[in-house]
Protein backbone atom coordinates (compact mmCIF):
# COMPACT_ATOMS: atom_id res chain seq x y z
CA UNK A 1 63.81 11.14 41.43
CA UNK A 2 63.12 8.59 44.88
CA UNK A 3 59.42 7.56 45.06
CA UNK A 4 58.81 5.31 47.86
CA UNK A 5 55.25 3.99 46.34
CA UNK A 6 57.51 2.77 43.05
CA UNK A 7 58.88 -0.43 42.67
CA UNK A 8 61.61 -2.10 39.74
CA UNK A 9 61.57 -5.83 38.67
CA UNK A 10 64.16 -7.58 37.07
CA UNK A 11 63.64 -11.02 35.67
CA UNK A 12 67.23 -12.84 35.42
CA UNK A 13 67.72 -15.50 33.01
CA UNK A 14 70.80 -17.34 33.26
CA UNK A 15 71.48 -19.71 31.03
CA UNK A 16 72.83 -18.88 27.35
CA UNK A 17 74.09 -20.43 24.32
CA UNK A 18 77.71 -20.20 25.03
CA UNK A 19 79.98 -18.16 27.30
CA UNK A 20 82.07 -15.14 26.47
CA UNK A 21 85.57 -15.09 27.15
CA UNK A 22 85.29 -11.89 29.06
CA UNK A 23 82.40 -12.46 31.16
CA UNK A 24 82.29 -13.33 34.66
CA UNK A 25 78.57 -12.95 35.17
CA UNK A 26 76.59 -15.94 36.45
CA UNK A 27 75.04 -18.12 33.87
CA UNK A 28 74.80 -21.78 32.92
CA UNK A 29 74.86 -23.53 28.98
CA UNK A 30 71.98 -25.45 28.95
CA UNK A 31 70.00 -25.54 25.80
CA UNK A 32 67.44 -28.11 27.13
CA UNK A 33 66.52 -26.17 30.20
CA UNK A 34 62.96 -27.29 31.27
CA UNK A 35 61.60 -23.37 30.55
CA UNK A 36 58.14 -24.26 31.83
CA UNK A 37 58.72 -25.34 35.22
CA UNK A 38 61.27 -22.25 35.65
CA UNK A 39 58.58 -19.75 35.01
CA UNK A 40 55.93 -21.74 37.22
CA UNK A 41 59.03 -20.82 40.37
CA UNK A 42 59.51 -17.40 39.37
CA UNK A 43 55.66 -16.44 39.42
CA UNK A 44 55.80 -18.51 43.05
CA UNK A 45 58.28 -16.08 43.82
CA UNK A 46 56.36 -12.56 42.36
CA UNK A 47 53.18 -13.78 44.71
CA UNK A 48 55.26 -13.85 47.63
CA UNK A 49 57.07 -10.69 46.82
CA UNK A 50 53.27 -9.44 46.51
CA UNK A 51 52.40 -9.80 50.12
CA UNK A 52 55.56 -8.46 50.79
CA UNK A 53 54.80 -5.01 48.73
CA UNK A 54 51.21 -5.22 48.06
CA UNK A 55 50.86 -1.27 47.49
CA UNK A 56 53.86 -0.19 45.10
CA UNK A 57 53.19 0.53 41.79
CA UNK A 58 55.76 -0.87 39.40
CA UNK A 59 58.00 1.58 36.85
CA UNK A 60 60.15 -0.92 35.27
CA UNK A 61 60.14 -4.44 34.43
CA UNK A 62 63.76 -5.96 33.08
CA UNK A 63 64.35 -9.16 31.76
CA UNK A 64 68.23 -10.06 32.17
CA UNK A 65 70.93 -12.62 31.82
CA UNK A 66 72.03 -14.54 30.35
CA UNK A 67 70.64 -14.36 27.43
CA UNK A 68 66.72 -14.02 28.10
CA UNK A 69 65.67 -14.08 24.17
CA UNK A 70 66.36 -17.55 24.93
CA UNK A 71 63.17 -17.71 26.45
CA UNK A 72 60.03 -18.70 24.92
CA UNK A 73 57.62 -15.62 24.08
CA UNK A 74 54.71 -17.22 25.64
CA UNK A 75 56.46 -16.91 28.74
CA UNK A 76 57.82 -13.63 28.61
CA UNK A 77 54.26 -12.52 28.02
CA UNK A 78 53.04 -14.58 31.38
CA UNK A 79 55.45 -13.53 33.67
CA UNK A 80 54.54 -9.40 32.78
CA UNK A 81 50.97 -10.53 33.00
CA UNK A 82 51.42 -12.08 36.34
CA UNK A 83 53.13 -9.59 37.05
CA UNK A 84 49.92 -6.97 35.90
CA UNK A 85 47.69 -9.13 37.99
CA UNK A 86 49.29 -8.39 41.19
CA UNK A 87 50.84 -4.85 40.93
CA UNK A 88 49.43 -1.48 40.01
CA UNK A 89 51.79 -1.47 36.82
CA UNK A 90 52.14 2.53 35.71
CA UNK A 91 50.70 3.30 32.33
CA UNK A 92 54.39 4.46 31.02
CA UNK A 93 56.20 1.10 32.21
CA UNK A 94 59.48 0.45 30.76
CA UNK A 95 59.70 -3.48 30.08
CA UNK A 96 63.12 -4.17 28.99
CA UNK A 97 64.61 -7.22 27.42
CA UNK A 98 68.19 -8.28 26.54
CA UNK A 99 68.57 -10.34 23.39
CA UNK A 100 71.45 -11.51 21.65
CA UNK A 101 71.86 -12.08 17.72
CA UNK A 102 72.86 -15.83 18.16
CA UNK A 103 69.41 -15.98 19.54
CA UNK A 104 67.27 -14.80 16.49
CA UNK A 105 64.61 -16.05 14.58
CA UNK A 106 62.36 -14.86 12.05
CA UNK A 107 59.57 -13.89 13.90
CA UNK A 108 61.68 -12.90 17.43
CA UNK A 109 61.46 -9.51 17.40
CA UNK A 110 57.43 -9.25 16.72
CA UNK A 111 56.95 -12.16 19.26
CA UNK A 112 58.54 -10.48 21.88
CA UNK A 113 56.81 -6.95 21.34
CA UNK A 114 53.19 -8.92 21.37
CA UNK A 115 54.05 -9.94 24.20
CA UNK A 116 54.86 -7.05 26.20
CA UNK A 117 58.23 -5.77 25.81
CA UNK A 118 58.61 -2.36 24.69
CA UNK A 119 62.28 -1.71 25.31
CA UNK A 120 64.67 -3.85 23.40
CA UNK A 121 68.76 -3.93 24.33
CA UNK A 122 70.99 -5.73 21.86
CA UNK A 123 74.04 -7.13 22.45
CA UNK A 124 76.21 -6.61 19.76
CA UNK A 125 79.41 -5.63 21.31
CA UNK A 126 81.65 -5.29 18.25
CA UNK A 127 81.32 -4.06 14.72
CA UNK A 128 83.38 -5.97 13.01
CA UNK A 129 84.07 -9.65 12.00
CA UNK A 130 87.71 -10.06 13.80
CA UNK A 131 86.73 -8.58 17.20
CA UNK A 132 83.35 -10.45 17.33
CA UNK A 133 85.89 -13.23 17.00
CA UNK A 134 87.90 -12.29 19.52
CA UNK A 135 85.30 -11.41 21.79
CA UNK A 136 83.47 -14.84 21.29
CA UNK A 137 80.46 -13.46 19.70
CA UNK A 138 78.80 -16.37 18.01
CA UNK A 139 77.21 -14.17 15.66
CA UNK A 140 78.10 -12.60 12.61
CA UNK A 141 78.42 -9.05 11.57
CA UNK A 142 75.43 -9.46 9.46
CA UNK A 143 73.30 -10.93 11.45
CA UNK A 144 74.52 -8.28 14.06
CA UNK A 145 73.48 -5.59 11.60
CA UNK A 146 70.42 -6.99 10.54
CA UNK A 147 68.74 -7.10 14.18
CA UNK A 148 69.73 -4.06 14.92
CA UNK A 149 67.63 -2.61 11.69
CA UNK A 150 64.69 -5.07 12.87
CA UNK A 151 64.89 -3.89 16.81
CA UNK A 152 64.73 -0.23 15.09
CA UNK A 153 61.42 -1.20 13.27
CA UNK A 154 60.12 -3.21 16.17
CA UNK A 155 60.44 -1.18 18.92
CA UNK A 156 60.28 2.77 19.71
CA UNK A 157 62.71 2.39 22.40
CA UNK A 158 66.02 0.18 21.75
CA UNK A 159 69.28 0.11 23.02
CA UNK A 160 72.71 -1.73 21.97
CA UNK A 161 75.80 -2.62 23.82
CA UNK A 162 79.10 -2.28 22.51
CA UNK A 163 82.74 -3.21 24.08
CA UNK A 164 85.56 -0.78 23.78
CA UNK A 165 89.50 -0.67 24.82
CA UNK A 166 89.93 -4.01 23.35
CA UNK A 167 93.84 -4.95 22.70
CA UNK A 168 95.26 -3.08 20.34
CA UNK A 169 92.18 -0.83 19.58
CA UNK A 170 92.59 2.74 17.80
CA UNK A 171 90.67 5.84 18.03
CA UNK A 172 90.43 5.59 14.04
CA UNK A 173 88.55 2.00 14.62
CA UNK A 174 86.15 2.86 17.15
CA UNK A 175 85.24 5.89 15.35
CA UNK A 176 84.03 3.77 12.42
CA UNK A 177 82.12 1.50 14.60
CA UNK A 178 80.80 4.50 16.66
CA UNK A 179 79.47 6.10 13.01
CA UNK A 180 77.76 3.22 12.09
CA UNK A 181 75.47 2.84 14.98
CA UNK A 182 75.13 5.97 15.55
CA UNK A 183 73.56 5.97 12.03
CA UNK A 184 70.77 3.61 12.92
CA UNK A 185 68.47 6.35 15.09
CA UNK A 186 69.18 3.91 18.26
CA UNK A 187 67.39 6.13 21.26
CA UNK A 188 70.09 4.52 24.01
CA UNK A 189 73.43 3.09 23.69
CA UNK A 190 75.67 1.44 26.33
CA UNK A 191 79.10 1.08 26.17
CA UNK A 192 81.51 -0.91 28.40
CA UNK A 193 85.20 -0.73 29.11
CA UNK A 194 86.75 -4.10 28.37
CA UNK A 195 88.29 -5.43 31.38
CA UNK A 196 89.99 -8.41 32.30
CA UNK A 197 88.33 -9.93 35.11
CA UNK A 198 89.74 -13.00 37.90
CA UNK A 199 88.63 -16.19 36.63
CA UNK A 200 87.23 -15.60 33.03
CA UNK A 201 88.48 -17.20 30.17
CA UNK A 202 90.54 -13.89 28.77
CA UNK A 203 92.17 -13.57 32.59
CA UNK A 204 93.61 -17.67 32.10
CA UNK A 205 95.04 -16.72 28.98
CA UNK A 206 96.83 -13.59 29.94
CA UNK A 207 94.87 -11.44 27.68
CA UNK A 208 95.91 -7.38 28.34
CA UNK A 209 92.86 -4.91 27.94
CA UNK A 210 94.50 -1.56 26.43
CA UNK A 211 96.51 0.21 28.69
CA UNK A 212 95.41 3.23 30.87
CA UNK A 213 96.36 5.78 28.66
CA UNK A 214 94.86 5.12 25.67
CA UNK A 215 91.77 3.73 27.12
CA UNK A 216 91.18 7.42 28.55
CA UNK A 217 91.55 8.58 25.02
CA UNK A 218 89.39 6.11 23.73
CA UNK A 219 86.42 7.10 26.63
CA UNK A 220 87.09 10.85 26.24
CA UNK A 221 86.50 11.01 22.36
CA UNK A 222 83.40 8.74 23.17
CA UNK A 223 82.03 11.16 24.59
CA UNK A 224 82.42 13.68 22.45
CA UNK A 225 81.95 11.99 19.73
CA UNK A 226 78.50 10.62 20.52
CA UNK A 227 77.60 14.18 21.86
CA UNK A 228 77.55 15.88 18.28
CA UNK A 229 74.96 13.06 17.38
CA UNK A 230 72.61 14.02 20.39
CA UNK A 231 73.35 11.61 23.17
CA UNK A 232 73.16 12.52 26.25
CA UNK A 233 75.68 11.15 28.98
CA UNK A 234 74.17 10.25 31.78
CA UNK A 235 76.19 7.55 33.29
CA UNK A 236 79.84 6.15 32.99
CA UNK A 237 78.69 3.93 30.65
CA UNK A 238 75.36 5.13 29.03
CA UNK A 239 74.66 7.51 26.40
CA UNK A 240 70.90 8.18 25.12
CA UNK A 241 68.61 11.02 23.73
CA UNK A 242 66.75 12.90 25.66
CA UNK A 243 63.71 10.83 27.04
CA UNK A 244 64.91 7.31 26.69
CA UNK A 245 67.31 6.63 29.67
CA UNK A 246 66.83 3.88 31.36
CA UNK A 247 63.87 4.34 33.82
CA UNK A 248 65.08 0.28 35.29
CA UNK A 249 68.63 1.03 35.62
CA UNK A 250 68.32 4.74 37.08
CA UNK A 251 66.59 2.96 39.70
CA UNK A 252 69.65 0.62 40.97
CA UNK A 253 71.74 4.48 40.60
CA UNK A 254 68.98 6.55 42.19
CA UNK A 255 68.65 3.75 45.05
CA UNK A 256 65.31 3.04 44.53
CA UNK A 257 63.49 -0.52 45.51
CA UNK A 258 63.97 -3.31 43.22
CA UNK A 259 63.10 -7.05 43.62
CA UNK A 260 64.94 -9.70 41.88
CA UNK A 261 63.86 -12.94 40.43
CA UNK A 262 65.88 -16.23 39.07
CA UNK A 263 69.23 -17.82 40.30
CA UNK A 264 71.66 -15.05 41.02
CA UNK A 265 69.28 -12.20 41.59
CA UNK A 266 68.97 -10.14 44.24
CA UNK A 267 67.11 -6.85 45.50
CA UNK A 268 66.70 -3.78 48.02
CA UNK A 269 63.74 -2.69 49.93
CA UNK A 270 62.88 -0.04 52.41
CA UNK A 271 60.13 -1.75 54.31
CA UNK A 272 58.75 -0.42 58.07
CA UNK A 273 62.04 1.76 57.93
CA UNK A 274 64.68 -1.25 57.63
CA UNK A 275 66.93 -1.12 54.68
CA UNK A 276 65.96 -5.27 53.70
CA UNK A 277 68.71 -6.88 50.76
CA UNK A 278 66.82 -9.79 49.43
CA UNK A 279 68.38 -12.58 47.65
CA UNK A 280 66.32 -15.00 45.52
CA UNK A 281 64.32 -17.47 45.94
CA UNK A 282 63.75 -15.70 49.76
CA UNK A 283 66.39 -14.82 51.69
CA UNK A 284 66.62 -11.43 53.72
CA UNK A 285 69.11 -9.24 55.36
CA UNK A 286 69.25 -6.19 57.19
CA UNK A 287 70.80 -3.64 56.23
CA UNK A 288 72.63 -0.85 58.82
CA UNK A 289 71.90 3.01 57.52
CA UNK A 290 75.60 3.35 56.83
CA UNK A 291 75.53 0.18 54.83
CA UNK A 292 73.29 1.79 52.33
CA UNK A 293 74.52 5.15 52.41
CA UNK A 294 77.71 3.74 51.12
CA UNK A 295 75.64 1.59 48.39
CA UNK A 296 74.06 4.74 47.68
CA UNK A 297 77.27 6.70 47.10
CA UNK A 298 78.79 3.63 45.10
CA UNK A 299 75.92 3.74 42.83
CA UNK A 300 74.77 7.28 42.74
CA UNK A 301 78.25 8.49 41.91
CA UNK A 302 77.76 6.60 38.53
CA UNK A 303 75.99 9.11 37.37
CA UNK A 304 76.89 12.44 35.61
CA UNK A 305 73.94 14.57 38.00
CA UNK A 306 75.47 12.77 40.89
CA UNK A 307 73.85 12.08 44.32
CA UNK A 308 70.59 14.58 45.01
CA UNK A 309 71.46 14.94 48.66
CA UNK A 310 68.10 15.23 49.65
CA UNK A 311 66.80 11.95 47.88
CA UNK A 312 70.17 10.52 50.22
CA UNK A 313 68.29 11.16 53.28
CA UNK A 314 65.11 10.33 52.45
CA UNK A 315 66.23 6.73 51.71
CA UNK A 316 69.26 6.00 54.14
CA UNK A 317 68.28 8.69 56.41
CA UNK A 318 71.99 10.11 57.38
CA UNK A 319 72.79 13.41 56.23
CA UNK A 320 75.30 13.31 53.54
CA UNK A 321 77.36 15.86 54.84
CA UNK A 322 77.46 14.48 57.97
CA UNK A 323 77.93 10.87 56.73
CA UNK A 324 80.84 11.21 54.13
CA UNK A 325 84.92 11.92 55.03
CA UNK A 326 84.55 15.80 55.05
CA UNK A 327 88.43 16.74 55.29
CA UNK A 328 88.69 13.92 52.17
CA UNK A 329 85.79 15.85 50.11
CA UNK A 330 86.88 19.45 50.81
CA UNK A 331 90.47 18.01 49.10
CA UNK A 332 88.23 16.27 46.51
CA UNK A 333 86.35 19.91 45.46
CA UNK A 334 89.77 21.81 45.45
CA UNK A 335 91.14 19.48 43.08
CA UNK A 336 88.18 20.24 41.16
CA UNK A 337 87.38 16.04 40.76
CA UNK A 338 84.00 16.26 42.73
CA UNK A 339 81.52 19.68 42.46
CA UNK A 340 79.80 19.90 45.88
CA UNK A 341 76.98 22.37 47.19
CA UNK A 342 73.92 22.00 49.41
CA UNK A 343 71.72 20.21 46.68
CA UNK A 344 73.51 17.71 45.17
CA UNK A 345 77.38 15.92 44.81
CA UNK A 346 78.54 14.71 41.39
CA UNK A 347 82.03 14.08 39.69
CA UNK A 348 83.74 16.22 37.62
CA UNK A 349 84.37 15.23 33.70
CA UNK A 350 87.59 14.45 35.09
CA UNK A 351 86.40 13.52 38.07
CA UNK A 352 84.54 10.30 36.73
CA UNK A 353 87.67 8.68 35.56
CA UNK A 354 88.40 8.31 38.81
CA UNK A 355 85.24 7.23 40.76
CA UNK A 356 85.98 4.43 42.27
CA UNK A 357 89.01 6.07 44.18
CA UNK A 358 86.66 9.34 44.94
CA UNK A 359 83.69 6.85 46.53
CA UNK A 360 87.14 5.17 48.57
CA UNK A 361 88.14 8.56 49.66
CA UNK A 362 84.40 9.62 50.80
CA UNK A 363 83.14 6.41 52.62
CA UNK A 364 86.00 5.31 54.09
């Protein structure tokens, strides 16, 4: 649910050791990045962002990339202090970290936990040796299977990410791969459509993500499938027992206020009733109220509890119902893709296949 007083920070790091053929996501290969005199900007940045938002107190803390296991411990564990020393930080704080295998050492894991992080996402993205290959995983299956049992131990709250719809791919295949972690007691699991975006590696070679067809199939027995083990779905892409969504990322869906620190990042804020989209290191712009209705309905719509209509107005302040294409959502409801009522607007289960055509047909 919105609360104005509550605030989300995400931490970006950008830099990993290599790229993946797939990803078009802003980062830079640099293994003798000068970590030190990053972190000194970013906490430059969280005291101005302080004076900014002196009052909020702060729900989730997410360090991103890039691969941010890269970083050193120390500083992972000076940035949430910093962060501590300025904010009201809420007893049940989710501090999130992404970490990839490649990145692993012997003491990683435990290093990162003493220093703060209590939410642990893994990127794994395939279970076995000849995808990880084609995907450009630098890491092996092993190692991929060891840090997930060592995140498991570590942590109370984990998370992994895996790709699916890759060329070729069969139901038979992903249900081995969807057995196996399922087996390891993860409490949230993420898992991402393979697509072949402008400009990446995969897109220059002509690589083909499966068609259509069989990547429905592939996304419908997901769902199912991960459903007799107790996941919830809660958003296109995320699965997780009951308890452990993601408190950072439901606040991007639920349109809550988020700052953003390190190259690339960027944030929303509701501040002396102006919608304000930051940019880092400090740029601002306004927002109108139908500009972030519409982000609201792009993002919102993600989710399987859709839009809570009254949240809509409390943070864009336009009525839904008034705002959206109403002759384009009474077709929407009678093709039974979107269920609508005075409370809340959410997509159908066949509905969500189809999102980004029902937020086209209701904003514009």
């Amino acid at each position: 649910m919105y609360d104005a007083n509550e605030l989300a920070i995400y931490i970006h790091w950008p830099f990993c050791k290599s790229k993946c053929p797939y990803c078009d996501f802003f980062k830079q290969i640099n293994p003798k990045v000068n970590q030190r005199e990053i972190i000194d900007e970013y906490i430059v940045s969280l005291q101005r962002y302080k004076n900014i938002v002196p009052q909020r107190k702060i729900k989730s803390i997410f360090f991103g990339g890039g691969t941010p296991s890269l970083m050193e411990p120390r500083y992972v564990a000076q940035i949430i202090d910093e962060i501590s020393s300025l904010w009201n930080v809420k007893n049940d704080c989710e501090i999130s970290l992404e970490a990839n295998p490649n990145s692993h050492h012997k003491t990683m894991f435990r290093d990162l936990h003493n220093a703060g992080i209590n939410r642990l996402s893994l990127g794994v993205q395939a279970l076995n040796e000849a995808d990880l290959r084609f995907l450009g995983r630098t890491h092996s299956l092993e190692q991929a299977r060891f840090c997930i049992e060592e995140i498991v131990k570590e942590f109370n709250n984990h998370s992994v990410d895996l790709i699916y719809a890759r060329p070729e791919q069969k139901i038979a295949q992903w249900q081995n791969e969807l057995t196996e972690i399922c087996g390891y007691g993860l409490k949230h699991i993420s898992l991402y459509q393979l697509t072949i975006e402008e400009g990446t590696v995969f897109a220059k070679k002509g690589i083909k993500a499966l068609n259509e067809e069989e990547a429905t199939q592939l996304y419908d027995f997901t769902r199912d499938f991960l459903g007799t083990y107790g996941y919830e779905h809660y958003e296109i892409s995320n699965f997780a027992y009951s308890g452990f969504q993601s408190k950072h990322n439901l606040t991007y869906w639920q349109g809550g206020d988020y700052i953003g620190i390190g190259q690339s990042a960027h944030g929303r804020l509701h501040l002396n009733g102006k919608h304000i989209a930051t940019e880092y290191p400090f740029a601002e712009e306004e927002l109108s109220a139908q500009q972030r209705a519409q982000e609201l309905i792009i993002m919102g719509l993600r989710l399987i509890s859709g839009i809570n209509k009254a949240d809509f107005k409390a943070i864009c302040g336009l009525d839904f119902d008034v705002f959206v294409n109403k002759e384009n959502l009474q077709q929407l409801v009678e093709a039974q893709l979107v269920e609508n009522n005075t409370e809340f607007i959410k997509t159908t289960k066949h509905g969500i296949l189809l999102t980004d055509e029902i937020i086209r047909q209701l904003c514009f």
